[in-house]
N, C-alpha and C. Protein backbone atom coordinates (compact mmCIF):
# COMPACT_ATOMS: atom_id res chain seq x y z
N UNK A 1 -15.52 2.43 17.56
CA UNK A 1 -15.93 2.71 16.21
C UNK A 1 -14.69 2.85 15.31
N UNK A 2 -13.52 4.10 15.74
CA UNK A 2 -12.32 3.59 15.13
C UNK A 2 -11.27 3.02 15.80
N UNK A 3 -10.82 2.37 14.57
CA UNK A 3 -9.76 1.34 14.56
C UNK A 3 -8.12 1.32 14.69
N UNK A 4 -7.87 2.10 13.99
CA UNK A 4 -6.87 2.36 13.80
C UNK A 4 -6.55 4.12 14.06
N UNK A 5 -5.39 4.58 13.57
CA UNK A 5 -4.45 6.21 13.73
C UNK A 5 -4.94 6.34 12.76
N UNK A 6 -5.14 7.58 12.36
CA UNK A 6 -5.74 8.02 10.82
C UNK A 6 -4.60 9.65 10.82
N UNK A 7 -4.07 9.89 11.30
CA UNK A 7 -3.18 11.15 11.80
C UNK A 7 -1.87 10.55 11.75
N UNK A 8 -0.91 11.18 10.87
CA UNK A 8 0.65 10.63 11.04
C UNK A 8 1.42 12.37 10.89
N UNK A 9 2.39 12.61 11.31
CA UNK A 9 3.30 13.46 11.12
C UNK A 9 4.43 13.10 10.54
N UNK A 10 4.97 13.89 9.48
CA UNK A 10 5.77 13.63 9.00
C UNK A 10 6.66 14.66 8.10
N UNK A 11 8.12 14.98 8.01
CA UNK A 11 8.84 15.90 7.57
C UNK A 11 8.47 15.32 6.33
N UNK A 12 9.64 16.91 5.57
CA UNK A 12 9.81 16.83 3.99
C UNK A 12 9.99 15.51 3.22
N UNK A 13 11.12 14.81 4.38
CA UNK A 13 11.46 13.50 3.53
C UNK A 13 10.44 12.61 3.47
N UNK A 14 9.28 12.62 3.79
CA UNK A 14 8.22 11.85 3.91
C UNK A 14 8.67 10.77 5.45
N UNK A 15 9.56 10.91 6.71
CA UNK A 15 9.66 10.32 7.51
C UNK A 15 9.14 10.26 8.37
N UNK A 16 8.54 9.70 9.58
CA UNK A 16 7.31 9.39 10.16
C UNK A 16 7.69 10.06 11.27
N UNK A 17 7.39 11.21 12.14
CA UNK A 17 8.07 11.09 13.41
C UNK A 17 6.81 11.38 14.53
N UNK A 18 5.56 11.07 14.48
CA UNK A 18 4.66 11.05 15.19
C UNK A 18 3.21 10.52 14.63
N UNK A 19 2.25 10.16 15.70
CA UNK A 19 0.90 9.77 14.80
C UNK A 19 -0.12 10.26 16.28
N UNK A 20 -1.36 9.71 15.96
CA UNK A 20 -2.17 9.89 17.01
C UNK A 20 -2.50 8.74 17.44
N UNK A 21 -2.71 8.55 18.71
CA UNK A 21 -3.24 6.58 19.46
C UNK A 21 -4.47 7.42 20.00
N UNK A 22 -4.94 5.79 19.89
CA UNK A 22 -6.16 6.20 20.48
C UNK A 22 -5.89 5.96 22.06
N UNK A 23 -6.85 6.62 22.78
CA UNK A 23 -6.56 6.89 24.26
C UNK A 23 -6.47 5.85 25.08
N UNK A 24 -7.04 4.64 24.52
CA UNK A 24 -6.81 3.74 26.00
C UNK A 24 -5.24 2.77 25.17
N UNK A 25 -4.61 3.58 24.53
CA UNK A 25 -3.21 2.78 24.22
C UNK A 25 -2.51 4.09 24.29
N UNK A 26 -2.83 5.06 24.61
CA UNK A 26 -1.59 6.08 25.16
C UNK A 26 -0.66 5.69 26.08
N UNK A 27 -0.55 4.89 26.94
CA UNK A 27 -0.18 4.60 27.79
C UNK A 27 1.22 3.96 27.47
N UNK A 28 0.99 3.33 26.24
CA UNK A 28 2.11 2.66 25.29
C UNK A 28 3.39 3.18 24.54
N UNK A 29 3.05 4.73 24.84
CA UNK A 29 3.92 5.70 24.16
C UNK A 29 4.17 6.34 24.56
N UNK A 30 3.98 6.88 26.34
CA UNK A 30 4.37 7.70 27.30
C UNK A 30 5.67 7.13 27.28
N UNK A 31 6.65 8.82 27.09
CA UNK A 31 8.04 8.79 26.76
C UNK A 31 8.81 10.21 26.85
N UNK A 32 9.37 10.51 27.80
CA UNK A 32 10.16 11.88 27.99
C UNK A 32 10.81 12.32 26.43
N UNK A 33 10.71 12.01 25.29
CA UNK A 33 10.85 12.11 23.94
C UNK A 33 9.58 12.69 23.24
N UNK A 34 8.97 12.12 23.56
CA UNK A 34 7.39 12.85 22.92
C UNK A 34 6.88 13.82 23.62
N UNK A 35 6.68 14.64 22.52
CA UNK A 35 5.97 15.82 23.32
C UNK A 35 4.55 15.74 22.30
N UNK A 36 3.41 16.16 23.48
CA UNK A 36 2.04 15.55 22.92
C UNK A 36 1.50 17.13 22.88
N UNK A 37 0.95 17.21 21.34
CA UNK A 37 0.50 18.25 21.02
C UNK A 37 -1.19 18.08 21.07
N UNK A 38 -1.84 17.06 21.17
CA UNK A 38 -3.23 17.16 22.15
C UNK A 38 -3.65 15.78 22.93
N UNK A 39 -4.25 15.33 23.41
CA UNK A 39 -4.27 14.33 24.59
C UNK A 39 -4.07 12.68 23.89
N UNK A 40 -3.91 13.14 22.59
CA UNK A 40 -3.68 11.79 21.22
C UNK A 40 -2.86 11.70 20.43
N UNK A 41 -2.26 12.68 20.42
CA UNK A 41 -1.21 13.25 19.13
C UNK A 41 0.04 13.62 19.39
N UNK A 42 1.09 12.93 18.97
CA UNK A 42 2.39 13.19 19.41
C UNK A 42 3.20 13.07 18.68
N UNK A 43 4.64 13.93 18.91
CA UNK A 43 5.85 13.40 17.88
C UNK A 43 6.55 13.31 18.74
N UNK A 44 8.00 12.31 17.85
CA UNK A 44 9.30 12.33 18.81
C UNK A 44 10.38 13.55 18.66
N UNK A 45 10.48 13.92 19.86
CA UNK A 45 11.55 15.39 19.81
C UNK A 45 13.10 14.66 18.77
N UNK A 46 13.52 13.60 18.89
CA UNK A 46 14.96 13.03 18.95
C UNK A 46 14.48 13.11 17.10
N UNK A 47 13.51 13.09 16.70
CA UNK A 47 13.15 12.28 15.17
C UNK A 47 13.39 13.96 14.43
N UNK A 48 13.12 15.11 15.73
CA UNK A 48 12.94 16.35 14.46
C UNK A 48 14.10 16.69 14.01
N UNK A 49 14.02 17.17 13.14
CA UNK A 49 15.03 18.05 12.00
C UNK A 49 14.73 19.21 11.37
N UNK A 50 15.63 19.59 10.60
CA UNK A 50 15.69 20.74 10.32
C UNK A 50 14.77 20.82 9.11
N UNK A 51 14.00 19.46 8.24
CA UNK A 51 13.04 19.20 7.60
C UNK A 51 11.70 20.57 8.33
N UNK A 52 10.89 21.05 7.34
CA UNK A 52 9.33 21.23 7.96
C UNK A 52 8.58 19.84 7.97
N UNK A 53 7.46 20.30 8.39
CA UNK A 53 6.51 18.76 8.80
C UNK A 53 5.02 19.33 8.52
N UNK A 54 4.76 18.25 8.47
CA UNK A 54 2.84 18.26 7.75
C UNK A 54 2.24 17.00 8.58
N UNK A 55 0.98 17.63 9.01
CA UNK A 55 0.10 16.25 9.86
C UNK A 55 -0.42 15.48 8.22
N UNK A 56 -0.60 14.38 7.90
CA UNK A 56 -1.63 13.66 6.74
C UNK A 56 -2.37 13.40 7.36
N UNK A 57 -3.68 13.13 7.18
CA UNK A 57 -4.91 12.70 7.55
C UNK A 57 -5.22 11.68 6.57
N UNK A 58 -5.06 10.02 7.21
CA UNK A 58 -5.17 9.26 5.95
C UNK A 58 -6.91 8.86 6.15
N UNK A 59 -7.54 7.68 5.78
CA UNK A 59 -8.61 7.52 5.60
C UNK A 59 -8.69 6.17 6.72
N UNK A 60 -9.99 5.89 7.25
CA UNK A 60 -9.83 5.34 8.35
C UNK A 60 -10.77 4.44 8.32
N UNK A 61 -10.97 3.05 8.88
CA UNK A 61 -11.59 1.28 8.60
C UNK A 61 -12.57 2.23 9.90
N UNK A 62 -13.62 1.79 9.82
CA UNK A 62 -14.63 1.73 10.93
C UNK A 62 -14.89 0.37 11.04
N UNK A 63 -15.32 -0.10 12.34
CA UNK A 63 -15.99 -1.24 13.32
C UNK A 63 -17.29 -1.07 13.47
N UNK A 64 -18.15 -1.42 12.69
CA UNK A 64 -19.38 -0.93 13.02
C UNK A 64 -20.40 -2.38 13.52
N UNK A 65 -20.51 -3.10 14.56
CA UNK A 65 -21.43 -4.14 14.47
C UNK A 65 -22.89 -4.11 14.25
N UNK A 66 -22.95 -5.47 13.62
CA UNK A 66 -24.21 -5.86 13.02
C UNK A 66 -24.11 -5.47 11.30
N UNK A 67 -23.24 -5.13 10.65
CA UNK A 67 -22.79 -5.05 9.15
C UNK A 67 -22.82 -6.65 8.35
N UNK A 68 -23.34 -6.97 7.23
CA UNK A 68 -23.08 -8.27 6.64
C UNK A 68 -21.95 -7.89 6.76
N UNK A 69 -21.31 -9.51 6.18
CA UNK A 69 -20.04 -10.16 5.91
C UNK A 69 -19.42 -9.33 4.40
N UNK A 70 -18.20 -8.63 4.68
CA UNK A 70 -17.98 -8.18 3.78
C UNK A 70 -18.02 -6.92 3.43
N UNK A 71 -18.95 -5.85 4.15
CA UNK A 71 -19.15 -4.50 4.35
C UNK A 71 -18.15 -3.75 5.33
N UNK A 72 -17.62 -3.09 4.49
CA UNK A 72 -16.08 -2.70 5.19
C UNK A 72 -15.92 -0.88 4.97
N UNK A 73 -17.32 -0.27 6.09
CA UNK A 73 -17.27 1.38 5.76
C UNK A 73 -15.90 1.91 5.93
N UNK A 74 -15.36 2.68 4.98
CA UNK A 74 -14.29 3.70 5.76
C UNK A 74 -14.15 5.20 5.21
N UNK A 75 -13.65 6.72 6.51
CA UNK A 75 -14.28 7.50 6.17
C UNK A 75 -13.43 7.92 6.11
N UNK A 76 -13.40 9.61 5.58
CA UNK A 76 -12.07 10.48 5.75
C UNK A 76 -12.71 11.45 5.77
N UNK A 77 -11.52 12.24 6.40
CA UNK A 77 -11.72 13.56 7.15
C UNK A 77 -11.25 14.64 5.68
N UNK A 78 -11.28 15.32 4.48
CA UNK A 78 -11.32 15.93 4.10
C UNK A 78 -10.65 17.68 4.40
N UNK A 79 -9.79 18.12 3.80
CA UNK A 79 -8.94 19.06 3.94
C UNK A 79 -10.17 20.15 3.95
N UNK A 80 -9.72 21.57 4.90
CA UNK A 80 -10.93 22.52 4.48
C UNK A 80 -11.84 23.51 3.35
N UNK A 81 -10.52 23.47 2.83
CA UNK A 81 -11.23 23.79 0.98
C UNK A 81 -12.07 22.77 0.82
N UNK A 82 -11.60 21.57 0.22
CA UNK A 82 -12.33 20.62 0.20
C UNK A 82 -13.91 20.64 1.14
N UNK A 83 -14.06 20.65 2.24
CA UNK A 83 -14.95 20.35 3.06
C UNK A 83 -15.67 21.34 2.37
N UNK A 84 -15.49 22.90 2.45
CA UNK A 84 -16.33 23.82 2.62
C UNK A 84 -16.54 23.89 1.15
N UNK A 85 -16.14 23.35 0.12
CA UNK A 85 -16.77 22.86 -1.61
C UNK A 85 -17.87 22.00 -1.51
N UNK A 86 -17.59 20.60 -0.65
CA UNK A 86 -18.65 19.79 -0.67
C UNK A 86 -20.04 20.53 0.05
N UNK A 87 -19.79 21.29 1.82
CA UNK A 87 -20.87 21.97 1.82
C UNK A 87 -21.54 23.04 1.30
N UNK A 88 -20.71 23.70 0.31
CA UNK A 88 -21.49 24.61 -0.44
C UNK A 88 -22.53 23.57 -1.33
N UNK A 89 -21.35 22.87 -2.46
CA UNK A 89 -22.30 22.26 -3.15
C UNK A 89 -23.63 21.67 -2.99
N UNK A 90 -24.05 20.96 -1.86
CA UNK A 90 -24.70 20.31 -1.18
C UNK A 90 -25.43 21.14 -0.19
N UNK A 91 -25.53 22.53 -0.38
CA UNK A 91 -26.54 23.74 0.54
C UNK A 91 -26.30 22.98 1.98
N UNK A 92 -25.47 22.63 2.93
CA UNK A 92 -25.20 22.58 4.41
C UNK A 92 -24.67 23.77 4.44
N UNK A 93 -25.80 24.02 5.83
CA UNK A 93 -25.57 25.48 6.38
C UNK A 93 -25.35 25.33 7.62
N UNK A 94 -25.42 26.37 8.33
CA UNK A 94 -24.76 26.78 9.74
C UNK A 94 -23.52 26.30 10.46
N UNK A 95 -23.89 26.24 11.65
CA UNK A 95 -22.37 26.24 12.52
C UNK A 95 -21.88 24.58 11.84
N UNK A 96 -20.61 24.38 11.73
CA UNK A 96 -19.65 22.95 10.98
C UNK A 96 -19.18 22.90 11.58
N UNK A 97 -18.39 21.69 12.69
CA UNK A 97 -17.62 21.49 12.94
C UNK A 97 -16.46 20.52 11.96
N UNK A 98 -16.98 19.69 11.50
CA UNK A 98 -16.18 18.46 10.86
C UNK A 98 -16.93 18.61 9.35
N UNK A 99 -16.19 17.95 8.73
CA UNK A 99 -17.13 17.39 7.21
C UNK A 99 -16.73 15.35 6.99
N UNK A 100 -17.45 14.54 6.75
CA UNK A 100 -16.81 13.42 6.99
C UNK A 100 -17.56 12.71 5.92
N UNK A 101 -16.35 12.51 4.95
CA UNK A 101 -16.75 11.14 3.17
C UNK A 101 -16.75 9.64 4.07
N UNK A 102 -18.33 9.23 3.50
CA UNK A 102 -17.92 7.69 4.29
C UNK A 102 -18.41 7.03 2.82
N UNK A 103 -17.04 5.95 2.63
CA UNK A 103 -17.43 4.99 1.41
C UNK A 103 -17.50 3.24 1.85
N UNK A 104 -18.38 2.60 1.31
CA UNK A 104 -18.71 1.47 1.96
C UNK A 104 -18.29 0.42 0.54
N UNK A 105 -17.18 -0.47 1.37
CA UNK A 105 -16.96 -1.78 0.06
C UNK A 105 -17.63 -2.76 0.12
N UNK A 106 -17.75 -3.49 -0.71
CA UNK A 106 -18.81 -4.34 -0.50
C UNK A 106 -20.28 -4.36 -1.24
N UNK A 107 -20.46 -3.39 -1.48
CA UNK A 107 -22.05 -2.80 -1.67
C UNK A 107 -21.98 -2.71 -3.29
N UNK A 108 -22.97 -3.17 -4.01
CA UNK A 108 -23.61 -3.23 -5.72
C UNK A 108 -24.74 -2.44 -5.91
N UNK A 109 -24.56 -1.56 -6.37
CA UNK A 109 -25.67 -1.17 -6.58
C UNK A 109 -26.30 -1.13 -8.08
């Protein structure tokens, strides 16, 4: 379903020093340099500095088959202020794990 890393790490200078793979390409980045902060997500020790660092959460292409030609959903994961604005607004109640914006190109309405 996804496609691509939607997770990058990166210091002050805006420099890249980790992302998340998806699991059946971990295998590609096993490296006594990375240290993996969950079974997807890693940075390189050699890349840190004395910079702080911030995960981004960019927005992510879904694969969805059986879509016409041209329908290209993609979703994002939303910061938690954010999330917990949209579910107030929108009366979602109880236990949340995630909140997830899906926008679809393609589509006229």
């Amino acid at each position: 379903m996804f496609t691509d890393s939607f997770m990058e790490i990166v210091d002050s200078r805006g420099e890249s020093i980790g992302h998340d793979v998806l699991l059946s390409e971990r295998h590609k980045y096993e490296s006594p340099d990375h240290i993996w902060l969950t079974s997807n997500l890693f940075f390189d020790i050699k890349l840190l500095s004395d910079h702080y660092i911030k995960i981004i959460i960019k927005s992510l292409n879904m694969d969805i088959k059986g879509l016409p030609e041209g329908i290209r959903p993609i979703v994002f994961y939303p910061c938690a202020v954010t999330a917990n604005y949209i579910n107030e607004r929108f009366k979602i109640r109880g236990k949340i794990v995630s909140t997830l914006l899906m926008g679809v190109d393609g589509v006229e309405f």
